[in-house]
Protein backbone atom coordinates (compact mmCIF):
# COMPACT_ATOMS: atom_id res chain seq x y z
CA UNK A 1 9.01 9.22 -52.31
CA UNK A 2 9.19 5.64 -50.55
CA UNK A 3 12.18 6.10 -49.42
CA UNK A 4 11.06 9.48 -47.77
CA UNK A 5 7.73 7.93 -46.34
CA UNK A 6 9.89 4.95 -44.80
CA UNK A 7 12.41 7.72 -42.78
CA UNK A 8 9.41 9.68 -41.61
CA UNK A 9 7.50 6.19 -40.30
CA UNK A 10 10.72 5.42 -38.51
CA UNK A 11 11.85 8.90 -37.08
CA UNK A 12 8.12 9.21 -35.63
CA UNK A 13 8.47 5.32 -34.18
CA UNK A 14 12.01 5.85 -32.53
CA UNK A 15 11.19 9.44 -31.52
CA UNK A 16 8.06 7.38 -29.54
CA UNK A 17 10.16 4.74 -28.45
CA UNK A 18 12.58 7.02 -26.92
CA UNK A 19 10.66 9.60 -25.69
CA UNK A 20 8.56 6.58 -23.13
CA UNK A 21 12.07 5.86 -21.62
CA UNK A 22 13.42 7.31 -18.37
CA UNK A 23 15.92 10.22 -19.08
CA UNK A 24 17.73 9.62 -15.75
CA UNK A 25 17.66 5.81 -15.32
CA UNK A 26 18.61 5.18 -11.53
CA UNK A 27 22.03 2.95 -11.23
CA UNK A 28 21.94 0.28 -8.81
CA UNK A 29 25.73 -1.09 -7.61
CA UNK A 30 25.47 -4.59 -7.20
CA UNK A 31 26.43 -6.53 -4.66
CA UNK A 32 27.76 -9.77 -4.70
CA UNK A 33 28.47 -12.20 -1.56
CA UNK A 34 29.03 -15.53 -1.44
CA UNK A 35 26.66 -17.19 1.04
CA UNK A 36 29.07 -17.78 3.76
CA UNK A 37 29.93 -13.91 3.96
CA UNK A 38 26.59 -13.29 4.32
CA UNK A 39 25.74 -15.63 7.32
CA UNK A 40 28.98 -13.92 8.64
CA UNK A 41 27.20 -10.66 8.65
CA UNK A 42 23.90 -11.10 9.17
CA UNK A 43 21.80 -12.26 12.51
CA UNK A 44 20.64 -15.84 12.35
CA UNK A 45 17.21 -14.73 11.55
CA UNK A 46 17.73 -12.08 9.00
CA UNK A 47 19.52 -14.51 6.94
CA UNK A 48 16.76 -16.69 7.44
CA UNK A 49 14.60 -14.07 5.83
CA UNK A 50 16.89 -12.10 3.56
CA UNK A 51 18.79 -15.42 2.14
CA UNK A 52 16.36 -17.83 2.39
CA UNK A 53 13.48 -16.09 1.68
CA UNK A 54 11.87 -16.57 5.27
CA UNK A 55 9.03 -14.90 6.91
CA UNK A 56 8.99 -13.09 10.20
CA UNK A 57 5.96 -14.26 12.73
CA UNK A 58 3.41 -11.64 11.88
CA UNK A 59 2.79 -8.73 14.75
CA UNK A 60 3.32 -5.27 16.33
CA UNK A 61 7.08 -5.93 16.84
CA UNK A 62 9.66 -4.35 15.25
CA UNK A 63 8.77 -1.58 12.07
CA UNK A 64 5.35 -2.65 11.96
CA UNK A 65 3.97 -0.04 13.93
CA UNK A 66 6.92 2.36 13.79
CA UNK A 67 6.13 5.92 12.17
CA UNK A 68 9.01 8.25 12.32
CA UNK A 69 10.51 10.17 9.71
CA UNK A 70 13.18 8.45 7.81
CA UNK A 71 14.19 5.79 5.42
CA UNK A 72 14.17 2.30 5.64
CA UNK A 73 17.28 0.31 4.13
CA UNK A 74 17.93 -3.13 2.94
CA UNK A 75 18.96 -5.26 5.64
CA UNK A 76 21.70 -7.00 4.03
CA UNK A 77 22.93 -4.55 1.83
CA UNK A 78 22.05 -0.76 3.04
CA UNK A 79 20.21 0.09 -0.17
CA UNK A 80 17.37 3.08 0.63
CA UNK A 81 14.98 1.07 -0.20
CA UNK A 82 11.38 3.13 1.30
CA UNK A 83 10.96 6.56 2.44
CA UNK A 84 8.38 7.44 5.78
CA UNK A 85 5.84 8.62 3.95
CA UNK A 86 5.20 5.99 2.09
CA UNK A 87 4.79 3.93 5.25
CA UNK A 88 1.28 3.23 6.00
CA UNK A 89 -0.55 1.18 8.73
CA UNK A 90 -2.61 -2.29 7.14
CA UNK A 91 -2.92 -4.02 9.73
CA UNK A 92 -1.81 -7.08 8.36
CA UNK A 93 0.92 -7.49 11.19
CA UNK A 94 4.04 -6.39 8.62
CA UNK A 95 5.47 -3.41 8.27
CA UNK A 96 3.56 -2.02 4.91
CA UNK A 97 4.57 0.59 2.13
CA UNK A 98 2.07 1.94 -1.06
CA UNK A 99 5.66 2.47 -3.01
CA UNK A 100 9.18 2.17 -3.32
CA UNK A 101 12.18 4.19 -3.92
CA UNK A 102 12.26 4.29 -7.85
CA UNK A 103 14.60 1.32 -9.23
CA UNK A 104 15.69 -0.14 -5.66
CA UNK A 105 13.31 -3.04 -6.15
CA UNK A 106 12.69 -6.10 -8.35
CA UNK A 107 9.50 -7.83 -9.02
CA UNK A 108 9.64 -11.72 -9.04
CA UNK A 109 6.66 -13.99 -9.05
CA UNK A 110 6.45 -16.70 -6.91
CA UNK A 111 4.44 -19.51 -7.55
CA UNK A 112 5.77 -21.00 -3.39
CA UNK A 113 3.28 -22.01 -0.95
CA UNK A 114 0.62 -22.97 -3.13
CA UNK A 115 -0.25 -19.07 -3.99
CA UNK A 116 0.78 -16.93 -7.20
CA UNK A 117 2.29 -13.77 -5.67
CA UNK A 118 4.84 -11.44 -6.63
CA UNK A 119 7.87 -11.37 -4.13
CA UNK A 120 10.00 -8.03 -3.87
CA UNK A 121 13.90 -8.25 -3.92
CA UNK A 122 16.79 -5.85 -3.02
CA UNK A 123 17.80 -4.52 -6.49
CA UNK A 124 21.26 -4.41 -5.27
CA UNK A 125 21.57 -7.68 -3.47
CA UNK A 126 18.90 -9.57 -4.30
CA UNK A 127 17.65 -10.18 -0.84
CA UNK A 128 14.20 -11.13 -0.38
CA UNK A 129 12.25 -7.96 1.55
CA UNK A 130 8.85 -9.76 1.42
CA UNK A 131 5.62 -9.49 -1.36
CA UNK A 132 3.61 -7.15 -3.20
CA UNK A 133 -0.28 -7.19 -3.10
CA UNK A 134 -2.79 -4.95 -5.06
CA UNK A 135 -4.45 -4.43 -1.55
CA UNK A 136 -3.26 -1.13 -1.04
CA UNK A 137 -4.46 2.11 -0.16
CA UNK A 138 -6.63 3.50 -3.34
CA UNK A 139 -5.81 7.02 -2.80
CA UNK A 140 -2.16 6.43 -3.70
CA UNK A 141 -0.52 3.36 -5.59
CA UNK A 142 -3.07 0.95 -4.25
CA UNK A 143 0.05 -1.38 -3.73
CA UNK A 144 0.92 -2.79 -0.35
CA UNK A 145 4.48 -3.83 0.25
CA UNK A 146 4.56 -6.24 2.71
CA UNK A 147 7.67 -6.09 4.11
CA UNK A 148 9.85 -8.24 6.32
CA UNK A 149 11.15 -6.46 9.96
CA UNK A 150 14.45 -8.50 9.64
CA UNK A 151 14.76 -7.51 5.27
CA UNK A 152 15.44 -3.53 6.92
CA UNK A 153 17.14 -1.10 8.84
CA UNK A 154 15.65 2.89 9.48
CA UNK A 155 17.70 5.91 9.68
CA UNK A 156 16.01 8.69 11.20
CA UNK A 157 15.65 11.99 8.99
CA UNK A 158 18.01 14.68 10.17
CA UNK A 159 16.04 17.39 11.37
């Protein structure tokens, strides 16, 4: 009778366990590149901010106040990273997304600067695309990704 008590405890446990994980788990390729190759292949500046984990000057340049339909890539590596939609203005002078493509991003907190924030990386490259802030629009995630210009490329939806 113990025995049979102890199997139904842990059938109901893993059955729980399982049953909270993702049934299609999204697989990321990475990418690895020695330093040098990148700074071959990228512009001065976004190695500056991809590599080094720079910040563009805030502003209107750039994706910041760019709305079309597409999806926005990492810079270095070409990982879909955000779709359009997701794209919102927050006028905080950086381009700005309430969420990103499932799996393509990892969470890292940075303790830098004399702040405790939680920078966002390429989950293929590890390139630095910027921060995360709780800031964001309440109707949807409430998360603002504030994203670098130079951490990504758009491609335009095909009609």
């Amino acid at each position: 009778m113990k025995l049979f008590k102890t199997l139904i405890i842990v059938t109901l446990l893993s059955t729980s366990v399982f049953s909270q994980q993702k049934k299609n788990p999204i697989m990321i390729k990475k990418v690895e590149k020695s330093e040098a190759e990148w700074k071959k292949e990228l512009t001065p500046q976004e190695y500056f901010v991809l590599r080094q984990k720079g910040t563009d000057a805030p502003g209107e340049h750039g994706y910041t106040n760019h709305f079309e339909k597409g999806t926005y890539l990492c810079g270095a590596c070409g990982l879909q990273l955000f779709k359009s939609g997701s794209k919102y203005e927050s006028h905080c002078g950086w381009p700005s997304f309430d969420d990103a493509i499932e799996g393509t991003v990892n969470y890292i907190r940075d303790i830098s600067h004399g702040m405790i924030r939680t920078e966002i990386v390429c989950a293929s490259c590890d390139s630095h695309l910027g921060h995360i802030f709780d800031d964001g629009p309440k109707d949807t995630t409430g998360k603002r990704y504030c994203v670098n210009t130079s951490s990504i490329k758009f491609i335009k939806a095909k009609n």
